[in-house]
PDB file of N, CA and C in Angstrom:
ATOM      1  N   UNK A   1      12.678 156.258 -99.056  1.00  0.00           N
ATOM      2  CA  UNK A   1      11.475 155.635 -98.568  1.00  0.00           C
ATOM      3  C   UNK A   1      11.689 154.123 -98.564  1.00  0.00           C
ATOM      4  N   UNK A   2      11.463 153.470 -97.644  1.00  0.00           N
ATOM      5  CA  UNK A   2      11.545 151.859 -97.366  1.00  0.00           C
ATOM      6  C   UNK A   2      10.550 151.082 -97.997  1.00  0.00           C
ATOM      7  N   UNK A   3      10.776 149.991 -97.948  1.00  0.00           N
ATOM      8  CA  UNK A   3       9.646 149.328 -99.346  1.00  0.00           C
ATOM      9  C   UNK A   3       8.560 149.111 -98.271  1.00  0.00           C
ATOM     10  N   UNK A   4       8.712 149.156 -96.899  1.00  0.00           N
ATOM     11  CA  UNK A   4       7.095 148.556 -96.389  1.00  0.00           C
ATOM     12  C   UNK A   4       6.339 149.879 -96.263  1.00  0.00           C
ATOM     13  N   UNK A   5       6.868 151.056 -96.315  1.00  0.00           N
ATOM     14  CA  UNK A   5       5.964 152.450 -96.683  1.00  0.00           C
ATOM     15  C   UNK A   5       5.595 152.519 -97.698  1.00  0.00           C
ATOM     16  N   UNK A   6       6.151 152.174 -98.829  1.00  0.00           N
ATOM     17  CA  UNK A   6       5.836 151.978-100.390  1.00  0.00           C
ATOM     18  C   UNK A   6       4.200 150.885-100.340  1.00  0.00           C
ATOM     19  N   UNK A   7       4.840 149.718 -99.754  1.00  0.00           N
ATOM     20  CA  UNK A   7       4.229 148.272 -99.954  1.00  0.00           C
ATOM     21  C   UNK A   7       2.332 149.418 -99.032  1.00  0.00           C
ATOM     22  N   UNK A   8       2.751 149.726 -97.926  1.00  0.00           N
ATOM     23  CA  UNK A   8       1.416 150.401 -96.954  1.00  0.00           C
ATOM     24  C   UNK A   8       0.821 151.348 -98.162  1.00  0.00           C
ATOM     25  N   UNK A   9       1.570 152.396 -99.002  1.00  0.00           N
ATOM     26  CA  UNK A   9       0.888 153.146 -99.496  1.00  0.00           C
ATOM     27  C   UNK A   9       0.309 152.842-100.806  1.00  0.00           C
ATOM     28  N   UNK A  10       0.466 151.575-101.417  1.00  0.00           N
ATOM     29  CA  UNK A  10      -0.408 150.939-102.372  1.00  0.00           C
ATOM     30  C   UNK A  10      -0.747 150.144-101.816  1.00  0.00           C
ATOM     31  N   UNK A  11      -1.117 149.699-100.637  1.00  0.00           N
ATOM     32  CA  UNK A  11      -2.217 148.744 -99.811  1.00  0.00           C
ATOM     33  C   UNK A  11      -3.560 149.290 -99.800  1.00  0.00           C
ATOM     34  N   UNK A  12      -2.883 150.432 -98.634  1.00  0.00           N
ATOM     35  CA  UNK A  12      -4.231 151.291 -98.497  1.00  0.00           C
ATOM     36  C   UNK A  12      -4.418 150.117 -96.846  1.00  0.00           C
ATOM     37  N   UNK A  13      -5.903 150.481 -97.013  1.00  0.00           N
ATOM     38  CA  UNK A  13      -6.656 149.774 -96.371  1.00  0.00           C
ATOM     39  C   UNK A  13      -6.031 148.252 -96.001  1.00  0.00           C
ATOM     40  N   UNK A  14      -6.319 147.876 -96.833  1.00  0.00           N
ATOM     41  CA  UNK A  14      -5.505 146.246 -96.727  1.00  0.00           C
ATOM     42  C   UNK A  14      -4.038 145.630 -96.376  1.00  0.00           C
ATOM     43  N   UNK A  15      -3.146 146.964 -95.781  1.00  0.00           N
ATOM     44  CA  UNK A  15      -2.277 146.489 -95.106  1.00  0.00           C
ATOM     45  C   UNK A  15      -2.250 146.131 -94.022  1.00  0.00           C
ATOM     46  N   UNK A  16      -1.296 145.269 -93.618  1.00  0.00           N
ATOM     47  CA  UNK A  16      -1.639 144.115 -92.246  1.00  0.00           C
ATOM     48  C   UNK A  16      -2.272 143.003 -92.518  1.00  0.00           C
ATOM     49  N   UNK A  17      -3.344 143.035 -93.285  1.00  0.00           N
ATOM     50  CA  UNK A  17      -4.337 142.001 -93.026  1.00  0.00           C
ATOM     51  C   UNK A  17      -3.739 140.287 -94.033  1.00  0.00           C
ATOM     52  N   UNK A  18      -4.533 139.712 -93.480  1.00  0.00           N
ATOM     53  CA  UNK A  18      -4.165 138.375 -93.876  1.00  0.00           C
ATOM     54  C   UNK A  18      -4.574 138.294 -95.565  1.00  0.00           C
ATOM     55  N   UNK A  19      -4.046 137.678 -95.979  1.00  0.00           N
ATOM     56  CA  UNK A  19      -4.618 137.158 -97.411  1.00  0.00           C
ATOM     57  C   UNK A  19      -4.921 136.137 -97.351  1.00  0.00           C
ATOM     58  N   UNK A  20      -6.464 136.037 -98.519  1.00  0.00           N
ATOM     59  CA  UNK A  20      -6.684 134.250 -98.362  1.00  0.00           C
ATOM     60  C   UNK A  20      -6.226 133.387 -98.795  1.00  0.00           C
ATOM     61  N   UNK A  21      -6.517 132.022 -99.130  1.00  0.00           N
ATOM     62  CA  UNK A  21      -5.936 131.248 -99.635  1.00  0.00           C
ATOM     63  C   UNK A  21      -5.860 131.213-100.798  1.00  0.00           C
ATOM     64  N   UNK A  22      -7.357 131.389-101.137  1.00  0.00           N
ATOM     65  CA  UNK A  22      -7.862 131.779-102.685  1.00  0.00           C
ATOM     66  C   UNK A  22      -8.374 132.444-102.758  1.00  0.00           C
ATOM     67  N   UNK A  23      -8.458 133.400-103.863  1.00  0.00           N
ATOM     68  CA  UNK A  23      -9.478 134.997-103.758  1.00  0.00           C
ATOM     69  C   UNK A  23     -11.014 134.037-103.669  1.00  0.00           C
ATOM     70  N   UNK A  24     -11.204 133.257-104.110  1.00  0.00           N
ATOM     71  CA  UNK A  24     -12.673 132.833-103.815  1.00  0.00           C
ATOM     72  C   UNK A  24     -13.259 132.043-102.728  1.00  0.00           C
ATOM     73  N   UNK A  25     -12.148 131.881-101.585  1.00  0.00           N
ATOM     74  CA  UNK A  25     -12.203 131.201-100.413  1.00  0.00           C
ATOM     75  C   UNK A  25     -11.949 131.608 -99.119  1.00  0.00           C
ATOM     76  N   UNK A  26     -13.260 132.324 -98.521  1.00  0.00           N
ATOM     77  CA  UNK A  26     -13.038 133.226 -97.304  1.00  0.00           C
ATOM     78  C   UNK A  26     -12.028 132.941 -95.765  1.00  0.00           C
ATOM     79  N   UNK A  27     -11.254 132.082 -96.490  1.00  0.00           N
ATOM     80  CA  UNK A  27     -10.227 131.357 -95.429  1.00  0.00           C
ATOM     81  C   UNK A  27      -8.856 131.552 -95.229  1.00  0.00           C
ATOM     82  N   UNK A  28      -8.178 132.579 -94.032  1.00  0.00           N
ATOM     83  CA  UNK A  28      -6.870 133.019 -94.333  1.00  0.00           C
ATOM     84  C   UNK A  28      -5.853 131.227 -93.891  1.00  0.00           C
ATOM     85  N   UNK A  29      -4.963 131.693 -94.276  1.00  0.00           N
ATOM     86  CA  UNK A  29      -4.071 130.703 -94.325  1.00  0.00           C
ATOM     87  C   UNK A  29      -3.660 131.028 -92.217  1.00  0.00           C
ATOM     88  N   UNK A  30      -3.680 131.380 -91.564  1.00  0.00           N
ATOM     89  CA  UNK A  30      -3.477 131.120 -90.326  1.00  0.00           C
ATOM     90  C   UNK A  30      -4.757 130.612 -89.854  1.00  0.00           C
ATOM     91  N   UNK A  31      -6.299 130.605 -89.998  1.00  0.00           N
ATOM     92  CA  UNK A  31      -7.423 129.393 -90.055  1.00  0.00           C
ATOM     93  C   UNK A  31      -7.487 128.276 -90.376  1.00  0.00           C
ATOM     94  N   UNK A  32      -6.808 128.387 -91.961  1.00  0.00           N
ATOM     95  CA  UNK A  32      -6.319 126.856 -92.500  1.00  0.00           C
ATOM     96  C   UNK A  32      -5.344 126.456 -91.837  1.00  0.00           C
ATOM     97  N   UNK A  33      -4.145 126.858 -90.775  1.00  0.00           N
ATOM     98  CA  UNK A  33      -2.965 126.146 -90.130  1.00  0.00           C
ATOM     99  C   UNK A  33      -4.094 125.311 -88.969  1.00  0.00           C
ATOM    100  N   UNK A  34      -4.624 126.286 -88.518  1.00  0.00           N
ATOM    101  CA  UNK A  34      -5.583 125.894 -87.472  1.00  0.00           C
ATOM    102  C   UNK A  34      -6.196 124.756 -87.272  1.00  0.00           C
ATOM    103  N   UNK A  35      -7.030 124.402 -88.533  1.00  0.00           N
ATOM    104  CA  UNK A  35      -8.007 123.750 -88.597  1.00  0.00           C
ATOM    105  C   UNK A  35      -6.954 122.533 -89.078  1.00  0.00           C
ATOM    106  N   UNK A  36      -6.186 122.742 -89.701  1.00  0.00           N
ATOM    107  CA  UNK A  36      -5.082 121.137 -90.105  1.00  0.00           C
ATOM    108  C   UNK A  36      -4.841 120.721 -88.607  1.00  0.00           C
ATOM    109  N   UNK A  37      -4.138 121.655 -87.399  1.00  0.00           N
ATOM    110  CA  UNK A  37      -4.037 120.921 -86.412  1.00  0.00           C
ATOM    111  C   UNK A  37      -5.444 120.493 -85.257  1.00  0.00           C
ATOM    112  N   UNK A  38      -6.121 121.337 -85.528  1.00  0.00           N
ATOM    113  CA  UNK A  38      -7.750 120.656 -85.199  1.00  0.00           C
ATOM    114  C   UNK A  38      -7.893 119.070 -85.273  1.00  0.00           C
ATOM    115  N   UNK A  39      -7.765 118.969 -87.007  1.00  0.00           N
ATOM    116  CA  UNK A  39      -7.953 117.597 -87.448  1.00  0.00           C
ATOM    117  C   UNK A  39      -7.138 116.763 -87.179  1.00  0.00           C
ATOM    118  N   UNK A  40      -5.698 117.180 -86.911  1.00  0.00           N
ATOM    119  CA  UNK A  40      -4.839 115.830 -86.338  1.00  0.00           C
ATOM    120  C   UNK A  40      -5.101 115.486 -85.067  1.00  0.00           C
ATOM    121  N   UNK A  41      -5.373 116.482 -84.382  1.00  0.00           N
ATOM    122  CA  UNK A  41      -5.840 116.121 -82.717  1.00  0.00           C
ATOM    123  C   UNK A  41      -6.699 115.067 -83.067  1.00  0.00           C
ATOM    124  N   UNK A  42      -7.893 115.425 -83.351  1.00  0.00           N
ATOM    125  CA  UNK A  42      -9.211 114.777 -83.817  1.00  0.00           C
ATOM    126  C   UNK A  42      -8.426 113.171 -84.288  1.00  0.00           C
ATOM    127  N   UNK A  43      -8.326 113.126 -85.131  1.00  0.00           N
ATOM    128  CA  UNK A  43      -7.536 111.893 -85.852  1.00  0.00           C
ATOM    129  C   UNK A  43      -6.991 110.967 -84.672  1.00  0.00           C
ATOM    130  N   UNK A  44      -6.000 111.737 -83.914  1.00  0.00           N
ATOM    131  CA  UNK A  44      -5.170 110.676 -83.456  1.00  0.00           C
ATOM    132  C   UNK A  44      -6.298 110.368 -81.992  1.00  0.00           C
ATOM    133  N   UNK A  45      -7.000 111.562 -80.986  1.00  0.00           N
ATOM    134  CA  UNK A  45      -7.909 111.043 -80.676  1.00  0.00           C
ATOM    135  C   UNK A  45      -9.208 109.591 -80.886  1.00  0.00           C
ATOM    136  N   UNK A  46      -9.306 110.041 -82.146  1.00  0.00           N
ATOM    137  CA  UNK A  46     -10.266 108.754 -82.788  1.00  0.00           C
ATOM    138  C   UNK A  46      -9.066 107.544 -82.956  1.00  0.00           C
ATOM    139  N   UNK A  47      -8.002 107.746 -83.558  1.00  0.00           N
ATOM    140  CA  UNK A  47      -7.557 106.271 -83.470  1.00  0.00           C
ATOM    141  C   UNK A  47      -7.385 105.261 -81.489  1.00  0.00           C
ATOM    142  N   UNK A  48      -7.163 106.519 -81.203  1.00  0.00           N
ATOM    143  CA  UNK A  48      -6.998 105.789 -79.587  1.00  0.00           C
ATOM    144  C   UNK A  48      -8.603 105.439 -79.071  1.00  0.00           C
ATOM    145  N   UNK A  49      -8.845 105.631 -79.250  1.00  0.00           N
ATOM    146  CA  UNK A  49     -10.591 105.558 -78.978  1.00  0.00           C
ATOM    147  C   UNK A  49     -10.690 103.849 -79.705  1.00  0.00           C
ATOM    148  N   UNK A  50     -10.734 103.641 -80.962  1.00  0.00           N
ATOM    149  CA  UNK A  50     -10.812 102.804 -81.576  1.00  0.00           C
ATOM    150  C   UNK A  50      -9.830 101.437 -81.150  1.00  0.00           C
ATOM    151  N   UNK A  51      -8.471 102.025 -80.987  1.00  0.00           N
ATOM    152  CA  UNK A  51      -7.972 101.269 -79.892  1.00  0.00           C
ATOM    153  C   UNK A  51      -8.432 100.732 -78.632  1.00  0.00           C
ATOM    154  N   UNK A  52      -8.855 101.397 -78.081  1.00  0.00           N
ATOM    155  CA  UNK A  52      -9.269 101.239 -76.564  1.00  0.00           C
ATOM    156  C   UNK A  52     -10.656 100.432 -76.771  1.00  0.00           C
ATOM    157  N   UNK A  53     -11.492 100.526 -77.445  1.00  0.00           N
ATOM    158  CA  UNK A  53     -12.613  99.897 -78.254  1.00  0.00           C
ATOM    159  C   UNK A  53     -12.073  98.571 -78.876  1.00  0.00           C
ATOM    160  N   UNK A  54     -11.157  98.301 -78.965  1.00  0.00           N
ATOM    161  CA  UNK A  54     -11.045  97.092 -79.570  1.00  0.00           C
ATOM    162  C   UNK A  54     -10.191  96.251 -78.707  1.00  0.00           C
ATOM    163  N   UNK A  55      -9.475  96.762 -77.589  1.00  0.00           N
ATOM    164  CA  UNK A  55      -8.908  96.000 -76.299  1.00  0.00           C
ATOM    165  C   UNK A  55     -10.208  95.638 -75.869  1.00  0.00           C
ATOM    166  N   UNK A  56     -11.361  96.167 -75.163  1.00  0.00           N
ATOM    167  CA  UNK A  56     -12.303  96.455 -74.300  1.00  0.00           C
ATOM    168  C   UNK A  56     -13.075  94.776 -75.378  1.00  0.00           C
ATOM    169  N   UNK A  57     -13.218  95.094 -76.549  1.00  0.00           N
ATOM    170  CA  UNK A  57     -13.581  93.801 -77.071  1.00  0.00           C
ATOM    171  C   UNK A  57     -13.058  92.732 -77.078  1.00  0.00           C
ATOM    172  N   UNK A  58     -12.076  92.747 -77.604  1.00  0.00           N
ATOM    173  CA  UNK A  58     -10.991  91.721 -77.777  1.00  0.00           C
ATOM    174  C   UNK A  58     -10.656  90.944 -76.435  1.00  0.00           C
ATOM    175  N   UNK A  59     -10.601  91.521 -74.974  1.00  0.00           N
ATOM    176  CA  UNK A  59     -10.041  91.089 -74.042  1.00  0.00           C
ATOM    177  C   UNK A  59     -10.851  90.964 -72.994  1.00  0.00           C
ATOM    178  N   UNK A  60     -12.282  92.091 -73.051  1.00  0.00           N
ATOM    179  CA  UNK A  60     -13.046  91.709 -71.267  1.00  0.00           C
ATOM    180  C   UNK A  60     -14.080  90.771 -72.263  1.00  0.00           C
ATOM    181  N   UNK A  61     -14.513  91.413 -73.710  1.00  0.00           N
ATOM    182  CA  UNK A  61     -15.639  90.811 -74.351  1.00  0.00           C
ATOM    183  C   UNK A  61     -15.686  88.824 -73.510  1.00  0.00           C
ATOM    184  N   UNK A  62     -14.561  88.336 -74.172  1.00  0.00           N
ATOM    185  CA  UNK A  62     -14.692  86.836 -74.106  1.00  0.00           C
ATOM    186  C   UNK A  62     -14.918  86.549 -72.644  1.00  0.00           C
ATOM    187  N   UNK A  63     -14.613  87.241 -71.532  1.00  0.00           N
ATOM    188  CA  UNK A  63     -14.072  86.982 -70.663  1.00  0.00           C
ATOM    189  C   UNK A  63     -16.287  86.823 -69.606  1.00  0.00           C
ATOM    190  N   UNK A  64     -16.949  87.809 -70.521  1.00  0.00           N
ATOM    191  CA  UNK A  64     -18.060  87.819 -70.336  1.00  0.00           C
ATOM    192  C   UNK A  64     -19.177  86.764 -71.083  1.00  0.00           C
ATOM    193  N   UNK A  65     -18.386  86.185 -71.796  1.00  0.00           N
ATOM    194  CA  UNK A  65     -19.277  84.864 -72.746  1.00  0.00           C
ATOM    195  C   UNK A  65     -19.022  83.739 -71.987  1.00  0.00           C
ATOM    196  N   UNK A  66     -18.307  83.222 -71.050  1.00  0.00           N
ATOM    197  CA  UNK A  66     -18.145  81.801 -71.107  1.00  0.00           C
ATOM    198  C   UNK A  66     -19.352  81.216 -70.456  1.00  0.00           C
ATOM    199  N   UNK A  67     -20.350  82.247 -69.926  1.00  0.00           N
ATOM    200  CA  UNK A  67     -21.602  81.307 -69.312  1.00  0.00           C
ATOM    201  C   UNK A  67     -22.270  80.875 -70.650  1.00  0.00           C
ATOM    202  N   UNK A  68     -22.457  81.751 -71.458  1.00  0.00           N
ATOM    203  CA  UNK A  68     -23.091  81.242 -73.043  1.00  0.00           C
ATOM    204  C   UNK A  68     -23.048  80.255 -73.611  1.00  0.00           C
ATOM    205  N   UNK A  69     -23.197  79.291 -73.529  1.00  0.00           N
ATOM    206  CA  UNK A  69     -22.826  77.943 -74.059  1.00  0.00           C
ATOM    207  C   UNK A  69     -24.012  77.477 -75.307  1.00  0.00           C
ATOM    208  N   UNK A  70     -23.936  77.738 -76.976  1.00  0.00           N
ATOM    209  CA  UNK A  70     -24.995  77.804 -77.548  1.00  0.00           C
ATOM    210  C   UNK A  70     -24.290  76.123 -78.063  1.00  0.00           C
TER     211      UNK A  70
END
């Protein structure tokens, strides 16, 4: 008998399935891969944003003040 017939017949039910991360954390570890690359998208999105936000200031801003003369 091969160990993954062994490993299935003290599974039971619960072979195949994912395990969580922590028995007290309804989150399999292929959700948690997920959601890490979620957040880097996110991340590097927001830094270019913030970039582009700070050209848009930095460079048309002044370019719209010079009638201002306080």
């Amino acid at each position: 008998m091969g160990d993954s017939k062994r490993r299935k017949e003290v599974l039971g039910d619960k072979y195949g399935q994912e395990e969580p991360i922590f028995p007290w954390l309804p989150f399999t570890k292929t959700q948690a891969s997920q959601f890490v690359k979620l957040s880097t998208k996110g991340a590097w999105f927001g830094i270019g944003a913030l970039v582009a936000w700070w050209l848009i200031v930095r460079l048309v801003g002044p370019a719209f003040g010079w009638w201002q003369v306080t």
